[in-house]
Protein backbone atom coordinates (compact mmCIF):
# COMPACT_ATOMS: atom_id res chain seq x y z
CA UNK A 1 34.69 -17.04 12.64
CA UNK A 2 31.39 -14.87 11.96
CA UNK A 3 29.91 -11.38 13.04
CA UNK A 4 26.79 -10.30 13.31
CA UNK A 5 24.76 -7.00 13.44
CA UNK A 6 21.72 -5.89 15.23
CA UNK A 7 18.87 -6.71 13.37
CA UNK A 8 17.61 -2.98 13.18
CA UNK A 9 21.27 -2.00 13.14
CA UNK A 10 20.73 -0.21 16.21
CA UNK A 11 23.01 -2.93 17.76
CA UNK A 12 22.98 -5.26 20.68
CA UNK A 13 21.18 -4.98 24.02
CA UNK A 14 23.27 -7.42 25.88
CA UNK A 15 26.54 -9.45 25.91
CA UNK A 16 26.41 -12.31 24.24
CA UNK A 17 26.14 -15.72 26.77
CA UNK A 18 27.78 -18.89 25.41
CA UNK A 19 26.62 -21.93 26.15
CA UNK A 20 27.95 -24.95 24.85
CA UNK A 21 27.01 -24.46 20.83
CA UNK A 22 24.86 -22.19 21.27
CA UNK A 23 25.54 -18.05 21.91
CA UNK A 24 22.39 -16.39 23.43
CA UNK A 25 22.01 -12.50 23.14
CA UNK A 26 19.36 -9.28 23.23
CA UNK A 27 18.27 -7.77 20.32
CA UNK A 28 16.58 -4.89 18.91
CA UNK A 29 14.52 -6.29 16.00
CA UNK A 30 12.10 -5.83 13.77
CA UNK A 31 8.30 -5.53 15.31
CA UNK A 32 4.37 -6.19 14.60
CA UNK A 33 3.96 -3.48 11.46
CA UNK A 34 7.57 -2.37 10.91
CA UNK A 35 7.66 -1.06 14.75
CA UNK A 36 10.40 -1.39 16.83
CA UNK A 37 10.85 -4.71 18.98
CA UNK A 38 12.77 -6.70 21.35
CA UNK A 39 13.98 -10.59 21.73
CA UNK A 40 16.34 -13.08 23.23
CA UNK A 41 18.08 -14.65 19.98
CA UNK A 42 19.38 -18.20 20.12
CA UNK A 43 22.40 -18.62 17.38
CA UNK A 44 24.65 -21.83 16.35
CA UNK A 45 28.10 -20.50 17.74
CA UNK A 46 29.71 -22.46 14.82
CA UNK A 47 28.15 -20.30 12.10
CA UNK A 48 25.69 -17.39 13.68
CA UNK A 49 22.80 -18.49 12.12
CA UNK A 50 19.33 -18.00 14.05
CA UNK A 51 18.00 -21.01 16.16
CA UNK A 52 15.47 -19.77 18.18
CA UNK A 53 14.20 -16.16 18.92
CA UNK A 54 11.77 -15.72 22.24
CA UNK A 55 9.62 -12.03 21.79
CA UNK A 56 10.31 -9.68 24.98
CA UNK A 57 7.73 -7.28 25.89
CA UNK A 58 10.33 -4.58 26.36
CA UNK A 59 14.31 -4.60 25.81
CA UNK A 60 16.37 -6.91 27.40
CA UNK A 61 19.05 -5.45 29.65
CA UNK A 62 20.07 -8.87 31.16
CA UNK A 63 20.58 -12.64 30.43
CA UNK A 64 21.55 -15.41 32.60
CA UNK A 65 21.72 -18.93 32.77
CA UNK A 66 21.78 -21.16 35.87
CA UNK A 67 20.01 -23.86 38.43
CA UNK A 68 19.08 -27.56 37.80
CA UNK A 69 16.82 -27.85 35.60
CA UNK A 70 18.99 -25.26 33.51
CA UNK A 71 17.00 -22.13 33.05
CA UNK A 72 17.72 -18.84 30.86
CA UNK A 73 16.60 -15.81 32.43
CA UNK A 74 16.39 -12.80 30.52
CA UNK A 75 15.45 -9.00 32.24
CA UNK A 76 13.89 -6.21 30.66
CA UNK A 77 13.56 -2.71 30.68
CA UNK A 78 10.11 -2.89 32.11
CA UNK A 79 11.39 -4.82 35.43
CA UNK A 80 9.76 -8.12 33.82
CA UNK A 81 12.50 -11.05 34.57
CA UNK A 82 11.37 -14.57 32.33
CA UNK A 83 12.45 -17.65 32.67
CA UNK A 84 13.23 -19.56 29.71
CA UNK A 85 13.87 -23.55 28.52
CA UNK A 86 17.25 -22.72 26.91
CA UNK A 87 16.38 -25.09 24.36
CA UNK A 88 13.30 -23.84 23.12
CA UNK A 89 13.30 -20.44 24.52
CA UNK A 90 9.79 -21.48 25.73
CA UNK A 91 8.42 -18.73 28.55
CA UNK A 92 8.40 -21.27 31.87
CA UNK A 93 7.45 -17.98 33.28
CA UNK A 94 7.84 -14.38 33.58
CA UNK A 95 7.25 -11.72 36.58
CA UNK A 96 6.91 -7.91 36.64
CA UNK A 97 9.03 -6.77 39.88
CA UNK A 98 8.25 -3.17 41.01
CA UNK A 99 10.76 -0.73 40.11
CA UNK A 100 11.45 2.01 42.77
CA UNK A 101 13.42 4.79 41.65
CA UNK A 102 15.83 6.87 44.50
């Protein structure tokens, strides 16, 4: 068993997603110059150390993980949805929906 805090201790942006070994979840961390910034971080779920981190443009509100080939998809703030190789957290690719507010 291990826990984990946000890296800027400002705490998590999403629930984590399991999958298989691996537990995916948004961050708040540590940007260009000490700023703030925001990424999808990959962790073993045996021990909680860091596999893989993919750099969000904005904070992620959303992650998901479905179709064949498996895809991650992560959402952010900024109405930008990605699509990610789980493995690698390589960016397949990423679109900016328009956001209409009511």
């Amino acid at each position: 068993r291990w826990q984990l805090r946000g890296e800027r201790g400002k705490g998590f942006s999403t629930p984590p997603l399991i999958d298989g070994d691996r537990v995916f979840i948004g961050d708040r961390v540590a940007g260009a110059g000490g700023g703030r910034g925001y990424a999808l971080r990959a962790l073993s779920a045996a021990d909680g150390s860091e596999q893989g981190r993919f750099a969000a443009p904005a904070e992620i509100l959303a992650v998901a993980l479905a179709g064949a080939p498996e895809t991650l998809f992560c959402c952010d703030e900024d109405g930008g949805t990605s699509a990610l190789e789980p493995a690698s957290l390589a960016e397949r690719w990423r679109h900016a929906l328009s956001l209409i507010h009511i």
